[in-house]
N, C-alpha and C. Protein backbone atom coordinates (compact mmCIF):
# COMPACT_ATOMS: atom_id res chain seq x y z
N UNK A 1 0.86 -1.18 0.00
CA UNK A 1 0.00 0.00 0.00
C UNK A 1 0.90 1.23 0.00
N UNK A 2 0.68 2.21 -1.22
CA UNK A 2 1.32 3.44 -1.07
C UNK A 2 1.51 4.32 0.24
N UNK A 3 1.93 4.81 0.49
CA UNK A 3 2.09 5.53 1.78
C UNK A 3 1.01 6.66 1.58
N UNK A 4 0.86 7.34 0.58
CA UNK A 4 -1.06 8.52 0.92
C UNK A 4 -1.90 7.24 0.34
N UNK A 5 -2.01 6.18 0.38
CA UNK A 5 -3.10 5.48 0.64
C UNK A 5 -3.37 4.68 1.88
N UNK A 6 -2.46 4.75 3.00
CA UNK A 6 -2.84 4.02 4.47
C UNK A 6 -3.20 4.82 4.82
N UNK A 7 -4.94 4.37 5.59
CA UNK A 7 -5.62 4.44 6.87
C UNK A 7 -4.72 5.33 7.73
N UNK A 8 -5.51 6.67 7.90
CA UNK A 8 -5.56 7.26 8.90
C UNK A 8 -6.25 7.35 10.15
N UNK A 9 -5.97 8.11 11.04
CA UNK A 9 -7.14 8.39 12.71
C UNK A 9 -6.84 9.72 12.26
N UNK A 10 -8.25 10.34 12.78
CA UNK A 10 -8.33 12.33 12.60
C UNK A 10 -8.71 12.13 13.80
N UNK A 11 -7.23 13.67 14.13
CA UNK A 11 -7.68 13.86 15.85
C UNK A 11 -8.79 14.10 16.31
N UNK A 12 -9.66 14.70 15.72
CA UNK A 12 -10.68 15.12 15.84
C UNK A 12 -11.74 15.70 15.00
N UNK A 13 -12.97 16.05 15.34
CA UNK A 13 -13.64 17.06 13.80
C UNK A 13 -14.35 18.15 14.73
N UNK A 14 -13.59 19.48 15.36
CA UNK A 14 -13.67 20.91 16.22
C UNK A 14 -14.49 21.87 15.12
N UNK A 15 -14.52 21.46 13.35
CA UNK A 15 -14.70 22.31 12.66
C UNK A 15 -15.99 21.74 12.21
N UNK A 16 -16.34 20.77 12.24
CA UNK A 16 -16.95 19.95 11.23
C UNK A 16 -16.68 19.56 9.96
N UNK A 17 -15.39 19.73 9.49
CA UNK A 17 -14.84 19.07 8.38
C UNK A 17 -15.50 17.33 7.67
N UNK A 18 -15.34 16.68 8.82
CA UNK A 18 -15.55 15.29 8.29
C UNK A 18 -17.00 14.88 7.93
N UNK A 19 -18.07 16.15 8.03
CA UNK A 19 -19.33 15.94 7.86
C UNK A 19 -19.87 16.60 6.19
N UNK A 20 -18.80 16.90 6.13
CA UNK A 20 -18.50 17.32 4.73
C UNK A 20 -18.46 16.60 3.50
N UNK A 21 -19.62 16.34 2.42
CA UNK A 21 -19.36 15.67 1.85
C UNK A 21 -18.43 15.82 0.46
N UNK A 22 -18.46 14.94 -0.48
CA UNK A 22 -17.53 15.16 -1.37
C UNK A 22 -17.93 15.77 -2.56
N UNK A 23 -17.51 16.72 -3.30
CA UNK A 23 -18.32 17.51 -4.50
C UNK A 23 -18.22 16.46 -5.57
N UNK A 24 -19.29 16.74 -6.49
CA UNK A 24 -19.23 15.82 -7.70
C UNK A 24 -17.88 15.70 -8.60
N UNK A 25 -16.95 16.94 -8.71
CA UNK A 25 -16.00 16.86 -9.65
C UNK A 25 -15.04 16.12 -8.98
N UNK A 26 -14.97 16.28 -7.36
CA UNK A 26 -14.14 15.23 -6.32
C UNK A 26 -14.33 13.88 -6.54
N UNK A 27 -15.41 13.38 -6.78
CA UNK A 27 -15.87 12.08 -7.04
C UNK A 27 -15.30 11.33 -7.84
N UNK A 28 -15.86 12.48 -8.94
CA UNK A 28 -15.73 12.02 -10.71
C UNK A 28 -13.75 11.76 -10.58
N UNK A 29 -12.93 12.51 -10.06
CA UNK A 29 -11.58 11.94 -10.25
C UNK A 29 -11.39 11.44 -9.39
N UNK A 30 -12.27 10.90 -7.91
CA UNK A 30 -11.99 9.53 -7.06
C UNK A 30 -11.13 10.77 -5.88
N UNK A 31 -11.12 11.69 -5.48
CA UNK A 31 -10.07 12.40 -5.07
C UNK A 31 -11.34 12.73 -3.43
N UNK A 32 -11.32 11.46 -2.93
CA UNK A 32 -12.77 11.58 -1.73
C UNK A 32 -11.86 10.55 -0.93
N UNK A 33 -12.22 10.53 0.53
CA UNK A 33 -11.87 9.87 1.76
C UNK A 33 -13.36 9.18 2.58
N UNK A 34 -13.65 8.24 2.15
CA UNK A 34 -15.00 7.56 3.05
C UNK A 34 -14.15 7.70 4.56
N UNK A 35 -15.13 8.80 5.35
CA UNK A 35 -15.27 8.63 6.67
C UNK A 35 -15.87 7.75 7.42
N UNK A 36 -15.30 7.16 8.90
CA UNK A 36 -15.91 6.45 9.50
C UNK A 36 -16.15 6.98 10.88
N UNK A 37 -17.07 7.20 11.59
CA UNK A 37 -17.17 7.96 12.74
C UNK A 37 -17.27 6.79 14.03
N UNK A 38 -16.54 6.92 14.97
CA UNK A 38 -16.58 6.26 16.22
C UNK A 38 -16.44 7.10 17.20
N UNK A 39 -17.67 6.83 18.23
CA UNK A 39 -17.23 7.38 19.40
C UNK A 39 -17.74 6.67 20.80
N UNK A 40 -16.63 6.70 21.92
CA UNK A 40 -16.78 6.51 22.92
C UNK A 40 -18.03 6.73 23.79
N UNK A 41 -19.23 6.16 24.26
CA UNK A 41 -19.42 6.48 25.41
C UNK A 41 -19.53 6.27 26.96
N UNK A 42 -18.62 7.46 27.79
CA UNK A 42 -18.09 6.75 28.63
C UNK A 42 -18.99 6.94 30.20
N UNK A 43 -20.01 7.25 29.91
CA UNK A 43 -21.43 7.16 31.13
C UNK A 43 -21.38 5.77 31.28
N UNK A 44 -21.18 5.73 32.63
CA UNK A 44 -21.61 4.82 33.10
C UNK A 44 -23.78 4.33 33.25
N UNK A 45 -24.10 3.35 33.20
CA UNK A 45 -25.56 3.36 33.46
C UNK A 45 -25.31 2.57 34.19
């Protein structure tokens, strides 16, 4: 695997960046990142 093609972690999304989707001309040359969102929750019940 190329090195700008391994799996990243984003520290975070403070801006809302990752809710951002991808424009059509982004698409059309494949130049998009499928996000995956995980989050902790740490309440106890």
């Amino acid at each position: 695997m190329s090195e700008d093609k391994k799996p990243t972690i984003a520290p975070g999304d403070e801006d809302g960046a990752l809710d951002a989707g991808a424009r059509r001309r982004e698409k059309k040359k494949g130049d998009f990142t499928k996000v995956i969102r995980l989050s902790w929750d740490e309440n106890e019940s």
